[in-house]
N, C-alpha and C. Protein backbone atom coordinates (compact mmCIF):
# COMPACT_ATOMS: atom_id res chain seq x y z
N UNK A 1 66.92 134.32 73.40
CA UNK A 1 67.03 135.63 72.78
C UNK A 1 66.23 136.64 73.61
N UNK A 2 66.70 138.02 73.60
CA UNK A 2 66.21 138.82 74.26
C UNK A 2 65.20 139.31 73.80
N UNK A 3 63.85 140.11 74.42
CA UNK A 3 62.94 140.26 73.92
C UNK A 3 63.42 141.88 73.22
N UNK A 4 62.43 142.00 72.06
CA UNK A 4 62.59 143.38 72.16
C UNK A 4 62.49 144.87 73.00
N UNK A 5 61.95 144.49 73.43
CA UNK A 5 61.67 145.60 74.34
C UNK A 5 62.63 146.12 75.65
N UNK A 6 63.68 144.54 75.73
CA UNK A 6 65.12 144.71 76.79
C UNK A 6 66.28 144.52 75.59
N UNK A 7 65.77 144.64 74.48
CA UNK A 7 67.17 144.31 73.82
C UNK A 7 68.11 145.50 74.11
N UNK A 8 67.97 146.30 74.23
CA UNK A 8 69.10 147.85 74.48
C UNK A 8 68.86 148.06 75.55
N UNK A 9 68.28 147.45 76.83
CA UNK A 9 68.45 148.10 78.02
C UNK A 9 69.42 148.47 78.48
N UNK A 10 70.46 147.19 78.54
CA UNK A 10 72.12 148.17 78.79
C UNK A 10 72.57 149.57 78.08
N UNK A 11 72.00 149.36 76.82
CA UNK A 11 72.34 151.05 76.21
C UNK A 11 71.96 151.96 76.88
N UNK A 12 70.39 151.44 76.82
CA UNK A 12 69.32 152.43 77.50
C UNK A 12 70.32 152.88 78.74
N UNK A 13 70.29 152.50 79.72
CA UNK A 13 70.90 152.76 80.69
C UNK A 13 72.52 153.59 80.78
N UNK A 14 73.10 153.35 79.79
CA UNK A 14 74.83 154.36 79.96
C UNK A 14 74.26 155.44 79.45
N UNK A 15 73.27 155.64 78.21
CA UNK A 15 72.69 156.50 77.58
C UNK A 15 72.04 157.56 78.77
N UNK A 16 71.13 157.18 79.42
CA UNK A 16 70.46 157.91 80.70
C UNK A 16 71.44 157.90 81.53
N UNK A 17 72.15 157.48 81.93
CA UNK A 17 72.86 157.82 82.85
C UNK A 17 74.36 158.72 82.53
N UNK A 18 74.85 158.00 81.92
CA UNK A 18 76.50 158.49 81.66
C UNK A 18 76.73 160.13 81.09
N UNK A 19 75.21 160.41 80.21
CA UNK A 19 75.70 162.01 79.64
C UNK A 19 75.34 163.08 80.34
N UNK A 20 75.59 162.88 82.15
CA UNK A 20 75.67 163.91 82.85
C UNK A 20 76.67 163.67 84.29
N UNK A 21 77.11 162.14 83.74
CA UNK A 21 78.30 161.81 84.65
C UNK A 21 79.53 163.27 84.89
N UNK A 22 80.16 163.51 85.80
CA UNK A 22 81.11 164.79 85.99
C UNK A 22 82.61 164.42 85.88
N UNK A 23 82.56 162.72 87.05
CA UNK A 23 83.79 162.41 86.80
C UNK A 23 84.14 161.00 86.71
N UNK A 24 85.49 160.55 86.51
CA UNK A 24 85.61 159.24 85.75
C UNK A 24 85.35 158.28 87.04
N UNK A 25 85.19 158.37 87.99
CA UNK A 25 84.88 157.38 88.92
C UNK A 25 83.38 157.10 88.81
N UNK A 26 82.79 158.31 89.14
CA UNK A 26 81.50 157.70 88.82
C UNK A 26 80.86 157.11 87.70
N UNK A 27 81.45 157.50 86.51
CA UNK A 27 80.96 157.00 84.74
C UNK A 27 81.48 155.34 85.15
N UNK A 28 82.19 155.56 86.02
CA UNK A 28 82.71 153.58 86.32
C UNK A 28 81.86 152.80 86.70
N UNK A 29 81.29 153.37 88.01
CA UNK A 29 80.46 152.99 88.95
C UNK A 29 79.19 152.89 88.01
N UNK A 30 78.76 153.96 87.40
CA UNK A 30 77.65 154.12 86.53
C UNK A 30 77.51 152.48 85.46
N UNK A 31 78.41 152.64 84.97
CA UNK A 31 78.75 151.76 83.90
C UNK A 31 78.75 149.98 84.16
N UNK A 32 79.43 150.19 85.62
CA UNK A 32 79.18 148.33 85.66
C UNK A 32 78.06 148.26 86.39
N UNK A 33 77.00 149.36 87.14
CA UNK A 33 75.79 149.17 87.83
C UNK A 33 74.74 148.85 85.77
N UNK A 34 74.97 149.44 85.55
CA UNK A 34 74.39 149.18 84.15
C UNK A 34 74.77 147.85 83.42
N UNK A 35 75.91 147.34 83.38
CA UNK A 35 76.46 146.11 82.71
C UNK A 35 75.49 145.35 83.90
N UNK A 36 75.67 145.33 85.46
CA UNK A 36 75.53 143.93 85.96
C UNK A 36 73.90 144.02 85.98
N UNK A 37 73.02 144.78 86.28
CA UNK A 37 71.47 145.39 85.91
C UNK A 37 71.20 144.95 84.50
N UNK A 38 71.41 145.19 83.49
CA UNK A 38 71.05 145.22 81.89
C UNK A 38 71.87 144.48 81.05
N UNK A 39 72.87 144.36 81.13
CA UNK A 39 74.29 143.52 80.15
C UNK A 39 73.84 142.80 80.01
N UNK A 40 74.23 142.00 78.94
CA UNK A 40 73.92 139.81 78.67
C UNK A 40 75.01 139.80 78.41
N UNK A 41 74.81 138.62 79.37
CA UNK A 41 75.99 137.30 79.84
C UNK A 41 74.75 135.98 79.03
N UNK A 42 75.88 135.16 79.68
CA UNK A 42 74.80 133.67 79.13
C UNK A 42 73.92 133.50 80.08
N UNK A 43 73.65 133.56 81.06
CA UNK A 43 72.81 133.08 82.34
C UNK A 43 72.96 134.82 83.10
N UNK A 44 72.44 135.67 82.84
CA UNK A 44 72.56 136.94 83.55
C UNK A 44 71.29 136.30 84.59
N UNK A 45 71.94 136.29 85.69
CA UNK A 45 70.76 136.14 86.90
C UNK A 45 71.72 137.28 87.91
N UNK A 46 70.46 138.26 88.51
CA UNK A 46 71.43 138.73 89.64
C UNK A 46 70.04 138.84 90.70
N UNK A 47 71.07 139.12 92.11
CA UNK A 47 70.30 139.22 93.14
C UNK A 47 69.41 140.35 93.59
N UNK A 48 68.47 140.35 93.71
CA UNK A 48 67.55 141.40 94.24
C UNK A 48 68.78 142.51 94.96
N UNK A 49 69.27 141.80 95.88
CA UNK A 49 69.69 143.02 96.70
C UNK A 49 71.18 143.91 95.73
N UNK A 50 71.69 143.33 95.15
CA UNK A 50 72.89 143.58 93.86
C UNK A 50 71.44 144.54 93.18
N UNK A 51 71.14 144.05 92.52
CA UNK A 51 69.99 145.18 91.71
C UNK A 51 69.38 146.11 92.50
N UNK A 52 69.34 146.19 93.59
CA UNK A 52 69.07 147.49 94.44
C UNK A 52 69.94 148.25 94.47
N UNK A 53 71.20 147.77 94.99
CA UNK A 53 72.38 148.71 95.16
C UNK A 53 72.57 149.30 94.02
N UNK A 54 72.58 148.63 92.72
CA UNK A 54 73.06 149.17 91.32
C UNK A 54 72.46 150.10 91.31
N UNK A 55 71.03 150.06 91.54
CA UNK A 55 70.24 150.99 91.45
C UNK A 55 70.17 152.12 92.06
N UNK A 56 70.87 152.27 93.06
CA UNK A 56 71.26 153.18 94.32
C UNK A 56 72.12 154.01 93.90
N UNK A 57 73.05 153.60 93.28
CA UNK A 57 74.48 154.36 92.50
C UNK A 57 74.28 154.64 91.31
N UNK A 58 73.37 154.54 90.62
CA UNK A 58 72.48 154.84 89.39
C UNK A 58 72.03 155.82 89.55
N UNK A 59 71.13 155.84 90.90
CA UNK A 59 70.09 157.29 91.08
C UNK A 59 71.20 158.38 91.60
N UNK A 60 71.98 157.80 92.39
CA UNK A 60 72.81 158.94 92.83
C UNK A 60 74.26 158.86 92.22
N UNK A 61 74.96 158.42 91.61
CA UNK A 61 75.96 159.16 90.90
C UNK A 61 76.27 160.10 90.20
N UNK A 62 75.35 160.19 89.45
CA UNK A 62 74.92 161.19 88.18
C UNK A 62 75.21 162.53 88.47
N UNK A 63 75.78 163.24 87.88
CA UNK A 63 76.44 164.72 88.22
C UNK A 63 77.06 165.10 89.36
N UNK A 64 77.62 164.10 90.10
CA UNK A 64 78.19 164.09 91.67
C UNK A 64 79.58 164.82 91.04
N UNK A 65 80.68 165.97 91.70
CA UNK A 65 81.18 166.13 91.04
C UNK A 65 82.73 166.29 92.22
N UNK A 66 82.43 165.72 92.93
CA UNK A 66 83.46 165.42 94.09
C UNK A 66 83.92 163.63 94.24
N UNK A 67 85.22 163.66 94.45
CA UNK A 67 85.43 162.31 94.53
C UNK A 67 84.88 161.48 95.63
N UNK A 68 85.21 162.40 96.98
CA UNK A 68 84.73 162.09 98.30
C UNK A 68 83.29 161.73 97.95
N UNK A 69 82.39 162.52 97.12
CA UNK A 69 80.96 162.17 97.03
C UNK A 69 80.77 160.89 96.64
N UNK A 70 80.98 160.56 95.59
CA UNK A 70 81.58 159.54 95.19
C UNK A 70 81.64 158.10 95.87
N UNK A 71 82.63 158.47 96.39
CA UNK A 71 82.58 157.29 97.83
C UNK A 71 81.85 157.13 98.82
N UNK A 72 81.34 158.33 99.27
CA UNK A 72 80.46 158.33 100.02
C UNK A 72 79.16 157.35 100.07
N UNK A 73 78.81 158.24 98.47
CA UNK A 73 77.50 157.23 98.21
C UNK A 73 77.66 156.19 97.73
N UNK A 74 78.71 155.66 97.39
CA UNK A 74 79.26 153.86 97.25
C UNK A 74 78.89 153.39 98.86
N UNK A 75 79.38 153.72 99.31
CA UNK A 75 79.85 153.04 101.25
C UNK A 75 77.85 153.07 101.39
N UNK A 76 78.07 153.81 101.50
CA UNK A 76 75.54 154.62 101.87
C UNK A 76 75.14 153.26 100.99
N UNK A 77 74.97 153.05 99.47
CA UNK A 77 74.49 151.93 99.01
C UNK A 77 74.93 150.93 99.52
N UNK A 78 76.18 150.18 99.60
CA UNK A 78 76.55 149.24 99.81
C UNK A 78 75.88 148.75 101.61
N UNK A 79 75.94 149.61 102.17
CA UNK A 79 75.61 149.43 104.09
C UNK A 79 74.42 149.13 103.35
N UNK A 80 73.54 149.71 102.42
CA UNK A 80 71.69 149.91 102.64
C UNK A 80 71.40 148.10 102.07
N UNK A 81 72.68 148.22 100.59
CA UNK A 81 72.01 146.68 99.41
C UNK A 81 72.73 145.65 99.92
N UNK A 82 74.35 145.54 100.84
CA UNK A 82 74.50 144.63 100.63
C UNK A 82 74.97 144.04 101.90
């Protein structure tokens, strides 16, 4: 069982992040960097470098309001996390 204090982290996280998302690509991106970071699964184990990147597209998605941006900073995380 989860402790209290991570029991809503996945909330926590669409919550901070998603209500200044601009467009539906990024609320995507936003959303499974949050599921694979915070979600429960049965065995949620992820890799340092996966939890960096999430984290990468976390800090920078948020109000991006171009698609190209978008991708951009997908391709920028992915070269940096994975």
């Amino acid at each position: 069982m989860q402790s209290s204090k991570n029991r809503y982290a996945y909330e926590d996280c669409i919550l901070e992040h998603l209500d200044n998302a601009k467009l539906d690509a990024a609320s995507r991106f936003i959303a499974e960097a949050c599921e694979e970071n915070y979600g429960s699964g049965p065995s949620k184990v992820i890799m340092s470098d996966e939890r960096r990147y999430n984290e990468c597209l976390l800090e920078h998605m948020v109000g991006v309001e171009s698609v190209d941006a978008v991708i951009r900073i997908r391709r920028a995380c992915e070269k940096k996390y994975r």
